[in-house]
N, C-alpha and C. Protein backbone atom coordinates (compact mmCIF):
# COMPACT_ATOMS: atom_id res chain seq x y z
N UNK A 1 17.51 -49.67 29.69
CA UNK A 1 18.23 -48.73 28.86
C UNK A 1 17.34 -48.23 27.73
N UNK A 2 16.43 -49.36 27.38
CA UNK A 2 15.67 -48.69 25.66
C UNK A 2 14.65 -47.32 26.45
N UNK A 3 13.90 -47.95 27.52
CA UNK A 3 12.95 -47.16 28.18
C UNK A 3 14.32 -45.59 28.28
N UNK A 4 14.63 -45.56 28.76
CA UNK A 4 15.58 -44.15 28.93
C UNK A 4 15.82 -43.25 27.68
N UNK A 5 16.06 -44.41 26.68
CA UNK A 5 16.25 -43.63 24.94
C UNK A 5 14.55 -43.15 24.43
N UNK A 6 14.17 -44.21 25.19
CA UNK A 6 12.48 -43.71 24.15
C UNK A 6 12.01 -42.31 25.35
N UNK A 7 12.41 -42.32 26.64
CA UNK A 7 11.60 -40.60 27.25
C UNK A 7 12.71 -39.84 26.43
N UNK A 8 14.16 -39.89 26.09
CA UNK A 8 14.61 -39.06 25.26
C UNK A 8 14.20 -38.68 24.24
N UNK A 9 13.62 -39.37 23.35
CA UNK A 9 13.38 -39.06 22.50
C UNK A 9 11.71 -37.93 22.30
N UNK A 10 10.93 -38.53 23.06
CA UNK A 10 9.99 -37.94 23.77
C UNK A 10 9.90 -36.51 24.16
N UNK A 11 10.92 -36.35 25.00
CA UNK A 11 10.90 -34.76 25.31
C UNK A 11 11.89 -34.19 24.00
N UNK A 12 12.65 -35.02 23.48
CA UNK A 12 13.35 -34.32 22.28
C UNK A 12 12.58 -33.44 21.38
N UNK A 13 11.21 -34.22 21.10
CA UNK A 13 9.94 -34.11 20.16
C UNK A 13 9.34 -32.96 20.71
N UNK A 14 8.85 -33.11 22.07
CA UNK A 14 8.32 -32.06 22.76
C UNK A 14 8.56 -30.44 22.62
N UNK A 15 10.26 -31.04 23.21
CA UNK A 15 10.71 -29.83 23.13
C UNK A 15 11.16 -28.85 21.42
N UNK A 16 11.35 -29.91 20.26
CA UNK A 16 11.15 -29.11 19.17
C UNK A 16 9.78 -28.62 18.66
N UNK A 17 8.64 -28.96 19.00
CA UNK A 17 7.40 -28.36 18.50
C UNK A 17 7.16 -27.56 19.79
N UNK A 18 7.68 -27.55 20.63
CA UNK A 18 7.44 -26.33 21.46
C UNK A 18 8.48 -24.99 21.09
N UNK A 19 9.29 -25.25 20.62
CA UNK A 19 10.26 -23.91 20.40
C UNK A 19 9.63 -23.59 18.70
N UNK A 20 9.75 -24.79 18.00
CA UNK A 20 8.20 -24.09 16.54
C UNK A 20 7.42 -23.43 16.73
N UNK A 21 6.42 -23.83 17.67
CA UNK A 21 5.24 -22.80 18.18
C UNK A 21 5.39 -21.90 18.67
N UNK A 22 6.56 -21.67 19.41
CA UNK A 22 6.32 -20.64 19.82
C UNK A 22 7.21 -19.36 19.14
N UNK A 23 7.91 -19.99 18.25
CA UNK A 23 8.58 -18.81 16.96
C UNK A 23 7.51 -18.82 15.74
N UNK A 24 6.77 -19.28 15.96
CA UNK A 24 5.33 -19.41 14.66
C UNK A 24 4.44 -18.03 15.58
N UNK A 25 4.13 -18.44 16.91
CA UNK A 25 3.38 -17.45 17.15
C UNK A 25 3.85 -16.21 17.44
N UNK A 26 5.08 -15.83 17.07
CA UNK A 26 6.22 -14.65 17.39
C UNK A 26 6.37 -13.88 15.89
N UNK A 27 6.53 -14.78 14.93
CA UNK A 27 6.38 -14.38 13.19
C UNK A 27 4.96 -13.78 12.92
N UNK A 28 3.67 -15.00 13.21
CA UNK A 28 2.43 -14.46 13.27
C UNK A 28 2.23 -13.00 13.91
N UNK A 29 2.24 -13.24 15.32
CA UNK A 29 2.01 -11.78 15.84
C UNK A 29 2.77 -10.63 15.62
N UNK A 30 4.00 -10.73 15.03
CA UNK A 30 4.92 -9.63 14.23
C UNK A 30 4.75 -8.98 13.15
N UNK A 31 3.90 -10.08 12.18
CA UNK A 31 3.39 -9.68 10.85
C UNK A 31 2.25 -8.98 10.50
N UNK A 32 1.32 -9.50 11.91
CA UNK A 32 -0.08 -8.58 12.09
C UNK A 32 0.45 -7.65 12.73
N UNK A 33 0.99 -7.09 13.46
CA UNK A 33 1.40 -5.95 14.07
C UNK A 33 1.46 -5.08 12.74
N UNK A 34 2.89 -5.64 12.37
CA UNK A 34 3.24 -4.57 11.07
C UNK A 34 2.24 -4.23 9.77
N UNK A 35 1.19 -5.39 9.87
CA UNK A 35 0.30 -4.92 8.67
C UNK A 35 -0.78 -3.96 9.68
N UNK A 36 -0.95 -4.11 10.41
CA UNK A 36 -1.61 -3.11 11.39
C UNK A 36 -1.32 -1.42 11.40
N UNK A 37 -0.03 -1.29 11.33
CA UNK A 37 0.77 -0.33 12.48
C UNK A 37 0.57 -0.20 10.52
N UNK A 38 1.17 -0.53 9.30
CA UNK A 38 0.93 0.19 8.22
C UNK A 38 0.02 0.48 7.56
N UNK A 39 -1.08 -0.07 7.76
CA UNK A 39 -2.56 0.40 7.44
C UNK A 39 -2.84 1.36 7.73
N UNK A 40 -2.59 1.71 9.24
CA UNK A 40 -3.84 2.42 10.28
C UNK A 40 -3.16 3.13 10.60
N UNK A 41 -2.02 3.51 10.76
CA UNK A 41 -1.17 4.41 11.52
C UNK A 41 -0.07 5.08 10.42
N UNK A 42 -0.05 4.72 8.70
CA UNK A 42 0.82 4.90 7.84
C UNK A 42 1.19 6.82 8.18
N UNK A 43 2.04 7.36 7.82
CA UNK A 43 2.20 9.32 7.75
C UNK A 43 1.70 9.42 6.22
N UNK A 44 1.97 8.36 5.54
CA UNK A 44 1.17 8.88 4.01
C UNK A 44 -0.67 8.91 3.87
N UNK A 45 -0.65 7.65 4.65
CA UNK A 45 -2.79 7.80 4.59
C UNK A 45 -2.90 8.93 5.45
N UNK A 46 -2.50 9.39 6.44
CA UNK A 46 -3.02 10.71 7.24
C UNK A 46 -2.46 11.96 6.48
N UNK A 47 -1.67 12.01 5.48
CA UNK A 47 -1.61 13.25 4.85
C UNK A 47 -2.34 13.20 4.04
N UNK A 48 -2.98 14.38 3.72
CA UNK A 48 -3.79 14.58 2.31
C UNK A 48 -3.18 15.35 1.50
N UNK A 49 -2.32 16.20 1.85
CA UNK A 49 -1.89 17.05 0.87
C UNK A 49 -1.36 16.74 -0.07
N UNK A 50 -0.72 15.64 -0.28
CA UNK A 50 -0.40 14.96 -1.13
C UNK A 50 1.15 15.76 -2.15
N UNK A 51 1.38 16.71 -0.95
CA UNK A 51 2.64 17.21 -2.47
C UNK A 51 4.01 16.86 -1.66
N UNK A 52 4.75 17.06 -2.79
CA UNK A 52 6.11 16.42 -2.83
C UNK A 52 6.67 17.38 -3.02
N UNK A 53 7.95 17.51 -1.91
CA UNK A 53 8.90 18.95 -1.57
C UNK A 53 9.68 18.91 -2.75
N UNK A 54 10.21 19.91 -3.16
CA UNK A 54 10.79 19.99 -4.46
C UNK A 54 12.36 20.33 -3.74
N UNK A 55 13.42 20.58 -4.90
CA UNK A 55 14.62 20.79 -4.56
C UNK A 55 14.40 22.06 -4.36
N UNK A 56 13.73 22.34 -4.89
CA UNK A 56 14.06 24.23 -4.14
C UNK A 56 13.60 24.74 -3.15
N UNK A 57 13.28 23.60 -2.21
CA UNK A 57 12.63 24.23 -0.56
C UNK A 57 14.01 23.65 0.11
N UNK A 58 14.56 22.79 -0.75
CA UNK A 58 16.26 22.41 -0.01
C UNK A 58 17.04 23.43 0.20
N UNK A 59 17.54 23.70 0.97
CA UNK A 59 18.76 24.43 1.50
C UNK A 59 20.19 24.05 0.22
N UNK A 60 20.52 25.09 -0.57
CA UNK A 60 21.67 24.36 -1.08
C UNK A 60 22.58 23.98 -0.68
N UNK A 61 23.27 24.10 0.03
CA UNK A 61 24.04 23.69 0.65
C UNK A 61 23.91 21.79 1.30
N UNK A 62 22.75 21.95 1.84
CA UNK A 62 22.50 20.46 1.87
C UNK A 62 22.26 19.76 0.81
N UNK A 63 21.67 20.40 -0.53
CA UNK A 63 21.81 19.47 -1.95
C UNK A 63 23.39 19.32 -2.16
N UNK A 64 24.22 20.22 -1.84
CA UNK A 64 25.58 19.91 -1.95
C UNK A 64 26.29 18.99 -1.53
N UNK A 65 25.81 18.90 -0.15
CA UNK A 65 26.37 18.17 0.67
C UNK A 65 26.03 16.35 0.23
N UNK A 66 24.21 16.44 -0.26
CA UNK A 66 24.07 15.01 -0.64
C UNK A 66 25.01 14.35 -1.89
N UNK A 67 25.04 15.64 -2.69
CA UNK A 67 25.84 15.19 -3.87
C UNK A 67 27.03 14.80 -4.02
N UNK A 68 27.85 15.96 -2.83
CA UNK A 68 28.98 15.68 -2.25
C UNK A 68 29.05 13.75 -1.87
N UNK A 69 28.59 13.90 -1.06
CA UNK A 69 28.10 12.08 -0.49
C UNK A 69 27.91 11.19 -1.30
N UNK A 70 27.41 11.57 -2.26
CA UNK A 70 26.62 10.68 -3.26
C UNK A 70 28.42 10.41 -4.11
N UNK A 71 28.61 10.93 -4.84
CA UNK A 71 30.10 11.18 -5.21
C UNK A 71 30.89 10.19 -4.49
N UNK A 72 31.50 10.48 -3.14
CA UNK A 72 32.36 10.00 -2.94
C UNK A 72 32.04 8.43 -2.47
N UNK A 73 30.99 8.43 -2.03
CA UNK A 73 30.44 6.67 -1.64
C UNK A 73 30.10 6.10 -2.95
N UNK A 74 30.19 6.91 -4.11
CA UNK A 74 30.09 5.80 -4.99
C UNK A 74 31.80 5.82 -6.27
N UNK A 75 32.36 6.76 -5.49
CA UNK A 75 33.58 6.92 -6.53
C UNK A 75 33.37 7.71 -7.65
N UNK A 76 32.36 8.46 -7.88
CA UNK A 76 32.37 9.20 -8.68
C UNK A 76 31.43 8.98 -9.90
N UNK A 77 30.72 7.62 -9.54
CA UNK A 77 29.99 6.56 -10.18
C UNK A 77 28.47 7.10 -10.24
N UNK A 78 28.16 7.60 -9.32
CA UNK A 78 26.68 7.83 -8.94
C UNK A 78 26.57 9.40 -9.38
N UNK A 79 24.94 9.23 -9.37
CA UNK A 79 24.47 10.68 -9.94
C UNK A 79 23.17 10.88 -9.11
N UNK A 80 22.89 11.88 -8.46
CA UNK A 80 21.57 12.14 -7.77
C UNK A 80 20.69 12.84 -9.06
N UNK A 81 19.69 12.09 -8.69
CA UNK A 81 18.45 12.23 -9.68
C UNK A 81 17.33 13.24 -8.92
N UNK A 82 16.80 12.72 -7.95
CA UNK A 82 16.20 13.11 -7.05
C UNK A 82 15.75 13.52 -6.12
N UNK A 83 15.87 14.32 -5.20
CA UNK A 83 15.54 14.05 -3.79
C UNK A 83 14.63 14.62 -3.53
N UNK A 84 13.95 13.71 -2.39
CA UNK A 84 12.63 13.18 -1.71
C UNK A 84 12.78 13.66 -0.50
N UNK A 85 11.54 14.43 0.19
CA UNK A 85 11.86 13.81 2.01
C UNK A 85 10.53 12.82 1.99
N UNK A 86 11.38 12.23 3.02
CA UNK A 86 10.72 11.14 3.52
C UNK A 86 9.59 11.86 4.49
């Protein structure tokens, strides 16, 4: 009977540093990806132009509409300051 508890315990061990490793090497290779893919591939390092659309290339109607939005998802609470395109 002890022999039966001690291979349990055995593959118990096994099997938790095998499911560690292999969510260690799943975090690892996820994190280099993403520092990768934002280095080298960012839309801001390949632009140079460097300018920022102003509200008046907005359509008013769509500044309306954000403000509109902005308003009612916040109760009346919120105020648009800015807008950006992404």
């Amino acid at each position: 009977m002890t022999e039966s508890f001690d291979q349990a315990w055995v593959l118990l061990g096994v099997g938790m540093v095998t499911v560690f490793s292999v969510l260690l090497l799943v975090v690892i290779i996820g994190n280099t990806l993403i520092f990768f893919v934002n280095r080298f591939l960012s839309k801001e390092a390949t632009d140079s132009s460097g300018d920022k659309p102003s509200v008046g290339e907005l359509h008013s109607a769509k500044v309306a509409a954000i403000v509109a939005g902005v308003k009612k998802a916040t109760g009346g609470r919120g105020n648009v300051i800015e807008i950006r395109k992404k």
